[in-house]
Protein backbone atom coordinates (compact mmCIF):
# COMPACT_ATOMS: atom_id res chain seq x y z
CA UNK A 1 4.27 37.24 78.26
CA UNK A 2 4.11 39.83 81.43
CA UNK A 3 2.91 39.23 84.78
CA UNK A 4 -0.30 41.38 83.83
CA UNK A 5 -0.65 39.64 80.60
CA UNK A 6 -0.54 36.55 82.79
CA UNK A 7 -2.76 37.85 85.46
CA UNK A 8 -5.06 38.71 82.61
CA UNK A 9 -5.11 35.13 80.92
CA UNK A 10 -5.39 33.67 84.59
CA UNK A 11 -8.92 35.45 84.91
CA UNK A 12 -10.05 34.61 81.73
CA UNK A 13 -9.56 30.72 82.54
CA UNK A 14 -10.80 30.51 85.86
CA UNK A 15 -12.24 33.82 87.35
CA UNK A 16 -11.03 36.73 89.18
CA UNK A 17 -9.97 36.50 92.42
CA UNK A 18 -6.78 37.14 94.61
CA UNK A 19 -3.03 34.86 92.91
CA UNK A 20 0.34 34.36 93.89
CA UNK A 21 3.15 34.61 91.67
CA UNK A 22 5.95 32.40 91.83
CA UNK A 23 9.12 31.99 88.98
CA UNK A 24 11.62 29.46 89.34
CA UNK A 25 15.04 29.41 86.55
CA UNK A 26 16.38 27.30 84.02
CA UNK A 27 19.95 26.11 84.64
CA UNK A 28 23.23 25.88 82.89
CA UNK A 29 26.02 23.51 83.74
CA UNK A 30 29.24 24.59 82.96
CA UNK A 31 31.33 21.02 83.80
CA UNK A 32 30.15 17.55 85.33
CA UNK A 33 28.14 15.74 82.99
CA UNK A 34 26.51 13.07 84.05
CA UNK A 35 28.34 12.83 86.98
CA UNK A 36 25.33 13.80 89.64
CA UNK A 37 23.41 10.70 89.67
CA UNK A 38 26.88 8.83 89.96
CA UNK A 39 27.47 10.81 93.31
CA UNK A 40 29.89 13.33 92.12
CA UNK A 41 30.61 16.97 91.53
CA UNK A 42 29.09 19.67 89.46
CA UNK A 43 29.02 23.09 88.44
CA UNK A 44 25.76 24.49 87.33
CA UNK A 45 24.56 28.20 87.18
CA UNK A 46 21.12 29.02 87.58
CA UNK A 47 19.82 31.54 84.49
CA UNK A 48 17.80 34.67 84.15
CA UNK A 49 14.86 33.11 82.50
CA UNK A 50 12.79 29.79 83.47
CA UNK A 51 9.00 30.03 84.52
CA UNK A 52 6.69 32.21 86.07
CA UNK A 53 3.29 29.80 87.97
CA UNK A 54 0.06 31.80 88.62
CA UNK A 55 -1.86 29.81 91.46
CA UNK A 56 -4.90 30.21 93.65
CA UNK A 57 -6.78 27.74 95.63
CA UNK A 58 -10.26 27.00 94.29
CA UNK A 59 -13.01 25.26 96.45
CA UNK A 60 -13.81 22.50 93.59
CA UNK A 61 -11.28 20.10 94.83
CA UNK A 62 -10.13 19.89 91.68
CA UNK A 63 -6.54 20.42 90.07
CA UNK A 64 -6.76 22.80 87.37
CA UNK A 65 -4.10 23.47 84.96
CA UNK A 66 -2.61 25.57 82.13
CA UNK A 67 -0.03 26.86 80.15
CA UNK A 68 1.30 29.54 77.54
CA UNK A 69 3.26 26.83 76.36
CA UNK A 70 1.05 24.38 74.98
CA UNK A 71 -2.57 23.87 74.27
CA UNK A 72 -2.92 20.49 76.49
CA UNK A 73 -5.10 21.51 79.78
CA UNK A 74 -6.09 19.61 82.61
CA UNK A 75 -9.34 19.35 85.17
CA UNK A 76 -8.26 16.32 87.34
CA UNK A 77 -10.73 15.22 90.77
CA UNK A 78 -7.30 15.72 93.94
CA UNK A 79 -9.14 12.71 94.67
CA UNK A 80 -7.74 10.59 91.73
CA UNK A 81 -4.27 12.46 91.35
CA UNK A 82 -1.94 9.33 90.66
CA UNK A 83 -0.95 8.38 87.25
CA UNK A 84 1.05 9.91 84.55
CA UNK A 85 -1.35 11.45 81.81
CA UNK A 86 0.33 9.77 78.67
CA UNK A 87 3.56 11.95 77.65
CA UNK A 88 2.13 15.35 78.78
CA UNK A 89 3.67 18.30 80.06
CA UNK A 90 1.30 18.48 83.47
CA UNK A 91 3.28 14.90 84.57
CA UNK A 92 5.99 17.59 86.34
CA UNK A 93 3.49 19.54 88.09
CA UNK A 94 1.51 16.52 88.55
CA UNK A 95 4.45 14.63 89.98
CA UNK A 96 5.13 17.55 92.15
CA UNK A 97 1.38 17.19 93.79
CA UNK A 98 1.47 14.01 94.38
CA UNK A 99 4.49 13.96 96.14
CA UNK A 100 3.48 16.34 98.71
CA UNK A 101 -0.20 14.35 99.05
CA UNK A 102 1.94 11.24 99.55
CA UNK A 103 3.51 13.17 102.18
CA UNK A 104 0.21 13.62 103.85
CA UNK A 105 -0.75 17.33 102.77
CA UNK A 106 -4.20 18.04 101.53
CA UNK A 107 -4.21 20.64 98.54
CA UNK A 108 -7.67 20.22 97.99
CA UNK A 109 -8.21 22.21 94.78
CA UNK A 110 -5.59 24.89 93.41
CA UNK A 111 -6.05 26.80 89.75
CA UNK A 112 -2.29 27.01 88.02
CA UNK A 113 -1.44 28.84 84.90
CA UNK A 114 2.70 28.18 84.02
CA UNK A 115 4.32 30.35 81.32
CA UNK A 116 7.70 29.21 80.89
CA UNK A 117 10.20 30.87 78.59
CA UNK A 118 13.10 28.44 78.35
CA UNK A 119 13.21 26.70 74.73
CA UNK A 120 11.83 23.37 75.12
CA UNK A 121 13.80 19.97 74.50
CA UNK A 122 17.09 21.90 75.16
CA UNK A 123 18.54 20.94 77.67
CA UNK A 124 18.40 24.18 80.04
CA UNK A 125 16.01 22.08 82.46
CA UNK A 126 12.44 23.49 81.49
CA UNK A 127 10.99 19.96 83.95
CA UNK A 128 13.33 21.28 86.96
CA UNK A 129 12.36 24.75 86.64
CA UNK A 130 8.21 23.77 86.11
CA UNK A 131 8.89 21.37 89.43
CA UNK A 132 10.79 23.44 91.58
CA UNK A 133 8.09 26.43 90.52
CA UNK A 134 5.33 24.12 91.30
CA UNK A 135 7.09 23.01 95.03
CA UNK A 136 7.64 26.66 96.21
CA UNK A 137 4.07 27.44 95.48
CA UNK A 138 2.18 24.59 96.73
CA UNK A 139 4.95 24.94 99.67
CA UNK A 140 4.20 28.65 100.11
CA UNK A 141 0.15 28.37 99.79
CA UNK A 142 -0.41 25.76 102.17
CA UNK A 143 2.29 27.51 104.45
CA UNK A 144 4.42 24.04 105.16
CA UNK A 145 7.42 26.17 105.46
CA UNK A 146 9.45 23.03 104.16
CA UNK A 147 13.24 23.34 104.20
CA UNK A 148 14.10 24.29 100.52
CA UNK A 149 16.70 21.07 100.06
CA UNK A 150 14.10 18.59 101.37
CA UNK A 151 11.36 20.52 98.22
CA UNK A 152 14.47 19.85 95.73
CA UNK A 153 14.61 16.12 96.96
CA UNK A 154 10.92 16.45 96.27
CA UNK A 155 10.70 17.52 93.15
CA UNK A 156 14.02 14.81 92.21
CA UNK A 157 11.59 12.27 93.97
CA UNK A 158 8.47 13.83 91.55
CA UNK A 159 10.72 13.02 87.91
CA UNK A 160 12.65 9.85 89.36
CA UNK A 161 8.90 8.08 90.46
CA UNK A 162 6.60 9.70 88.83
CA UNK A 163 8.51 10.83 85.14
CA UNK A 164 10.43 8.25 84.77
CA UNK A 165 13.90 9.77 84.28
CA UNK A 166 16.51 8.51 86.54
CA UNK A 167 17.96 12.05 86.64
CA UNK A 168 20.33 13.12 89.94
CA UNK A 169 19.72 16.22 91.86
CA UNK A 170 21.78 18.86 89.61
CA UNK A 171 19.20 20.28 88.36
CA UNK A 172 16.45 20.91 91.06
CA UNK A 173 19.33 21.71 93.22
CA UNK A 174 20.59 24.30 90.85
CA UNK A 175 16.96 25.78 90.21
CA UNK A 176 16.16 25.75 93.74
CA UNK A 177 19.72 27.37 95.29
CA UNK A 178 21.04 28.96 92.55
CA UNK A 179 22.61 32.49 92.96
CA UNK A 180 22.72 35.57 91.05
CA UNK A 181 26.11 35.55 88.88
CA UNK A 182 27.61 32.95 90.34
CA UNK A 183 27.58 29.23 89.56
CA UNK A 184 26.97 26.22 92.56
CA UNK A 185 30.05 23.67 92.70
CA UNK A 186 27.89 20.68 94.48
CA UNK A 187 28.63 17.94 95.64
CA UNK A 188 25.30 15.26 94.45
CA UNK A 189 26.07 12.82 97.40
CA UNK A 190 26.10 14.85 100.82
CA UNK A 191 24.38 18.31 98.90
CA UNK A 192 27.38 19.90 100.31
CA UNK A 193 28.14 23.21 98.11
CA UNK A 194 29.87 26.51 97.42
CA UNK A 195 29.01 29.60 95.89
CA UNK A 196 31.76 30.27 93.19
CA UNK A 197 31.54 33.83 91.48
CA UNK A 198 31.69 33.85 87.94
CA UNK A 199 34.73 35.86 87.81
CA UNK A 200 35.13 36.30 83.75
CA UNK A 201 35.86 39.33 83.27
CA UNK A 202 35.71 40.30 79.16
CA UNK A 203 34.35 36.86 78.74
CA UNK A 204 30.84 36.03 78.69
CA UNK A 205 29.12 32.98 78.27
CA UNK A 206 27.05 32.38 75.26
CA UNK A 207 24.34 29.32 75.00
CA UNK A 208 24.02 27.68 71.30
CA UNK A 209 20.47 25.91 70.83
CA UNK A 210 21.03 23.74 68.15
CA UNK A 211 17.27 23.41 67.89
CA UNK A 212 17.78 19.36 67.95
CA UNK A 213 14.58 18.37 70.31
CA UNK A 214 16.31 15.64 72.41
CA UNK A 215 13.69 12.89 71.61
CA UNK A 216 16.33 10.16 73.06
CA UNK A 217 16.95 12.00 75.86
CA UNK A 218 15.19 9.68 78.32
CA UNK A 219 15.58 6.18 77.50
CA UNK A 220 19.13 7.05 76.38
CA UNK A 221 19.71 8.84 80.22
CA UNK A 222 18.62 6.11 81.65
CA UNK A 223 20.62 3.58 79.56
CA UNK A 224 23.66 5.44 80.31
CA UNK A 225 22.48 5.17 84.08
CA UNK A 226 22.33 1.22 84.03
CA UNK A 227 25.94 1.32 82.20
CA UNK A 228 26.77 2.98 85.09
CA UNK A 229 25.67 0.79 87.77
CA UNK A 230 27.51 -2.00 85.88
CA UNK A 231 30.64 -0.27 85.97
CA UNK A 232 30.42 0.13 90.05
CA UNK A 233 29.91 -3.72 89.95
CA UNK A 234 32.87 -3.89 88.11
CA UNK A 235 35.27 -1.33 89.94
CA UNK A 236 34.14 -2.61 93.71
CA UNK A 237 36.06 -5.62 92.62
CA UNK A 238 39.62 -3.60 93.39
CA UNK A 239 37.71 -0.78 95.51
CA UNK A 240 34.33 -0.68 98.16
CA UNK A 241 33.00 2.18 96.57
CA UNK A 242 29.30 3.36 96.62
CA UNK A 243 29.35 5.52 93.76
CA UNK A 244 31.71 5.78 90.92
CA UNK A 245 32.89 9.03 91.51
CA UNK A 246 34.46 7.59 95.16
CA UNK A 247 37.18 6.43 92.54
CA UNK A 248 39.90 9.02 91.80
CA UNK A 249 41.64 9.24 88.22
CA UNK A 250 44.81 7.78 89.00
CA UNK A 251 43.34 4.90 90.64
CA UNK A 252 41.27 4.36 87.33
CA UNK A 253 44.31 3.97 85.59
CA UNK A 254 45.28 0.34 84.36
CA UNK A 255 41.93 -1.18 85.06
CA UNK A 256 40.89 -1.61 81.88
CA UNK A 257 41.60 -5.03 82.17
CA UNK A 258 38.47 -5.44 84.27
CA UNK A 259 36.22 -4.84 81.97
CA UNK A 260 34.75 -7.33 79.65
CA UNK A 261 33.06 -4.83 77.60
CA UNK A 262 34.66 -1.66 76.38
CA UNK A 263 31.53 0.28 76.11
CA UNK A 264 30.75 -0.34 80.17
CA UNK A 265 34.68 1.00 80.54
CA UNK A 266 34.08 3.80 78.60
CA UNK A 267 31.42 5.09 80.38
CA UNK A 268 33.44 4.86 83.53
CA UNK A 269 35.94 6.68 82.22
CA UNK A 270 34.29 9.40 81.36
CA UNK A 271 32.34 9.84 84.43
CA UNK A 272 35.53 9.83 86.58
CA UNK A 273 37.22 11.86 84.32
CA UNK A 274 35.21 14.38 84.24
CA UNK A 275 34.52 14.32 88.00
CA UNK A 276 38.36 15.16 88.15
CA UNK A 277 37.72 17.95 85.69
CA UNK A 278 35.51 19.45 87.81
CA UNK A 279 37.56 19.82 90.86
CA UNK A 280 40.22 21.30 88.23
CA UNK A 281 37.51 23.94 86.81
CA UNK A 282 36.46 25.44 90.15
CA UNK A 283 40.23 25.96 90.79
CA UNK A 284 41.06 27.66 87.43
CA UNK A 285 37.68 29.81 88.41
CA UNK A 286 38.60 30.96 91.78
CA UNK A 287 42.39 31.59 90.24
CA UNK A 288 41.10 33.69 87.55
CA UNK A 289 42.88 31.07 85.35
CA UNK A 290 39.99 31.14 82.25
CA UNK A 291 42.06 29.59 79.25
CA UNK A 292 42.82 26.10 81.47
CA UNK A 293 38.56 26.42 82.32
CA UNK A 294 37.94 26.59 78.82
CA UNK A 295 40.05 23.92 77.89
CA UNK A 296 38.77 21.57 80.48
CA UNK A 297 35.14 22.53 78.95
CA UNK A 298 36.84 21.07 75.78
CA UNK A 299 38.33 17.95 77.47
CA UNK A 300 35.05 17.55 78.79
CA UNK A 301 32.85 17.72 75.50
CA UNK A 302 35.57 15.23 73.85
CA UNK A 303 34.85 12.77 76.88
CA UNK A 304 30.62 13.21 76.64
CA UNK A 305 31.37 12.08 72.61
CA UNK A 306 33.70 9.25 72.22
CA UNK A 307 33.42 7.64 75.84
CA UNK A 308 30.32 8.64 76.90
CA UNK A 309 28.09 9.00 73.03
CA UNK A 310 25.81 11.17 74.00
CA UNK A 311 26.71 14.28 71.54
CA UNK A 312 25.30 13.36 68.69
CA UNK A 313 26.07 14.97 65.16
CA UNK A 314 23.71 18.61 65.71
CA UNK A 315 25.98 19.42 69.00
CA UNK A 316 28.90 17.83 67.41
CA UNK A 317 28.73 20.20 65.06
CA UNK A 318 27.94 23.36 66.78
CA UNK A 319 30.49 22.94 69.19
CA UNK A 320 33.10 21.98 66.59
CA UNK A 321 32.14 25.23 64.97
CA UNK A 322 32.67 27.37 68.07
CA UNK A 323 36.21 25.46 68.72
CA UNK A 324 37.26 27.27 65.25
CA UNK A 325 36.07 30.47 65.82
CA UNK A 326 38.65 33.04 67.43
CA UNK A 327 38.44 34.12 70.36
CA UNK A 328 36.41 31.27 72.00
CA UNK A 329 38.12 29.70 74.98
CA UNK A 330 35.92 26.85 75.53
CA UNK A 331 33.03 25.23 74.19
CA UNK A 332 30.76 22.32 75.57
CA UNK A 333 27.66 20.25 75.17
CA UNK A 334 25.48 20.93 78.30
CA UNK A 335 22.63 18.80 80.10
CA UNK A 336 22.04 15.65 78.91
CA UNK A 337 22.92 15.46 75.06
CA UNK A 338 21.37 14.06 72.14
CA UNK A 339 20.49 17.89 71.04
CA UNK A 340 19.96 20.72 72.57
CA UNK A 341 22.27 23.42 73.58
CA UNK A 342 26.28 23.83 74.28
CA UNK A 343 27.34 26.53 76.33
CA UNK A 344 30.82 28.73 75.51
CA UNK A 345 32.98 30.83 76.83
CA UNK A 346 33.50 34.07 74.86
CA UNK A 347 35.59 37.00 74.69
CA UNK A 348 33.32 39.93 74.80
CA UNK A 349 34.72 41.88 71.76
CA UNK A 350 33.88 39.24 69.05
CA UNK A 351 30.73 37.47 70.97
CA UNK A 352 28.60 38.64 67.55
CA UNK A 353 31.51 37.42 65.19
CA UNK A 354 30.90 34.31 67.16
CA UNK A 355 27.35 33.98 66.99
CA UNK A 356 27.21 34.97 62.78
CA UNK A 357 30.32 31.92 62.36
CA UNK A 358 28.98 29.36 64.38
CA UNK A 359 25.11 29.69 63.02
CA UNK A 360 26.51 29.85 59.36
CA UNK A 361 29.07 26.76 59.63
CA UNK A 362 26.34 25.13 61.92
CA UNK A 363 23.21 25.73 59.11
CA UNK A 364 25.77 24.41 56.62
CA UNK A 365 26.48 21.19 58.40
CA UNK A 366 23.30 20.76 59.62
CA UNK A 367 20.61 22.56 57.76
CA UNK A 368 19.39 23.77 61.07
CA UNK A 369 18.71 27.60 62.24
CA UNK A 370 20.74 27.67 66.02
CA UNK A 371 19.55 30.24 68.39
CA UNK A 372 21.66 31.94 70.77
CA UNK A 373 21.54 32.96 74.10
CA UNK A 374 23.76 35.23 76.63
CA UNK A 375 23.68 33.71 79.59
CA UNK A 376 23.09 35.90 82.16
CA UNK A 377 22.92 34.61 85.38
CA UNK A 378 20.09 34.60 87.90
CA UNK A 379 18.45 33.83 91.49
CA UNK A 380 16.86 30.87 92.67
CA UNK A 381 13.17 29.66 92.93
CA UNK A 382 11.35 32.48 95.00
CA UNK A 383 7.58 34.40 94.98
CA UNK A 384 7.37 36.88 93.14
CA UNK A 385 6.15 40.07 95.10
């Protein structure tokens, strides 16, 4: 749907009168999986599509909201904004508002129609992109003029307290700061980051939906979050460390010992593995050196299944697929797992090929329809003039 369609809907729901128009992405990462709420390194791109917010202020006080999306609307007192409403899409924008109200801003009443194009359940961080959207806006309309790192701790702050999901900063961060062709190689403790072109020349990179909602997405994330801090417990037995990432690979080696339970050593393994592999990947990048990136997208998807379990047979499949089509360099699960989408590297010439093999050994695995995306590569959060 088009900005005028929008503008159009927008009218019909609550009256005409003067908008703003505000679009924040979705996000792919390329390598560092479930690294960023362990303190380490990522490398996330920030996409073309994501979601477009229509706002206004209205002068009933009241937070109204709506979305292309889904039928579920909202007319909520600002008074009584506070608690989740059940399992409903309006918790991110709701989580959002109530972080800025804790903060001591009055928004009073504000009209908000979201129309979001990034498939749902897959991964491609649809809540980042609705919470960033909802940040700049509110940000923008009250004229707070609030650094745009402290809105992305917001809006972590709005799905960590509010949502429920123990998620790092990778995604808001990568919403929020993302750059046009070119992925962010951040660092989730100190926010420090680069800008790293996306140098692939003849290669593009193609996102696989495997159309597997990620129902356990959640309580599974923050399961694997738990493990986590266990681990740490574990490791600051040899090393003070405050995250698990502060632990290098070859210092990981021979510890297994430690560990009283395999699973808890698995999980650190893969995390500071794959923290390693991300150092490794933004090198092969900036070298031009694509066949050790794609193989380190690989080494990375192995890591997420048998150390990490958070695959699952749907990406299992579609990945495995992609690994034995030709001229594929690299193929991963991205965001975090249980379904949703992989993301692959490849070469230009037989990207169709690729798509036709992988959605015909993937139906006949799977008995699922994939959908396919070429990832092109946009800006961050900003108004839309």
């Amino acid at each position: 749907m088009d900005t005028v369609q929008l503008e159009t809907m927008f009218a019909n729901l609550y009256g005409n009168s003067e908008t703003r128009v505000f679009f924040a992405p979705g996000r792919v990462n390329l390598i560092g999986e479930h690294t960023d709420y362990n303190g380490g390194y990522v490398l996330p791109c920030a996409l073309s599509f994501g979601t477009t917010l229509i706002l206004r202020k209205n002068k009933l006080n009241r937070i109204r909201l709506a979305t292309t999306n889904f039928d579920f609307r909202a007319d909520l007192p600002w008074a009584e904004i506070g608690d989740k409403v059940g399992n409903e899409w309006i918790n991110y924008p709701l989580g959002v508002l109530l972080q800025f109200k804790q903060r001591g801003f009055n928004i009073g009443g504000v009209d908000m129609l979201f129309s979001g194009n990034i498939p749902n359940g897959a991964g491609l961080s649809s809540s980042a992109s609705i919470e960033m959207v909802t940040a700049i806006a509110i940000d923008d309309l009250l004229d707070i003029k609030m650094d745009r790192v402290e809105l992305i701790k917001l809006c972590r702050a709005a799905e960590n307290q509010f949502v429920g999901m123990n998620c790092g900063i990778m995604d808001q961060f990568a919403v929020g700061m993302g750059h046009k062709n070119s992925a962010l190689f951040l660092n989730c403790r100190s926010l420090e980051y680069k800008i790293i072109p996306m140098n692939i020349g003849g290669f593009s990179l193609v996102i696989a939906n495997t159309n597997k909602r990620r129902e356990l997405a959640a309580s599974k994330y923050n399961e694997r979050v738990s493990e986590c801090s266990t681990a740490l417990k574990v490791l600051r037995q040899v090393k003070p460390m405050a995250d698990l990432t502060d632990m290098s690979i070859a210092e990981f080696s021979g510890l297994e010992y430690l560990f009283e339970d395999t699973t808890i050593f698995k999980r650190a393994k893969h995390v500071i593995s794959e923290n390693d592999r991300v150092l490794q990947a933004v090198s092969a990048l900036s070298s031009g050196n694509l066949t050790l990136f794609g193989e380190l997208m690989n080494q990375s998807h192995i890591s997420l299944r048998d150390d990490y379990e958070v695959t699952g047979f749907e990406l299992d499949s579609i990945v495995s697929a992609a690994w034995n089509t030709k001229g594929v360099l690299g193929a991963r699960m991205t965001g975090a797992g249980f379904g949703g989408c992989s993301v692959n590297l490849v070469k230009d010439s037989v990207v169709q090929d690729f798509i036709s093999n992988v959605a015909s050994a993937y139906n006949s695995l799977t008995g699922l329809t994939a959908e396919f995306y070429n990832a092109s590569l946009g800006d961050a959060a900003g108004k839309v003039d």
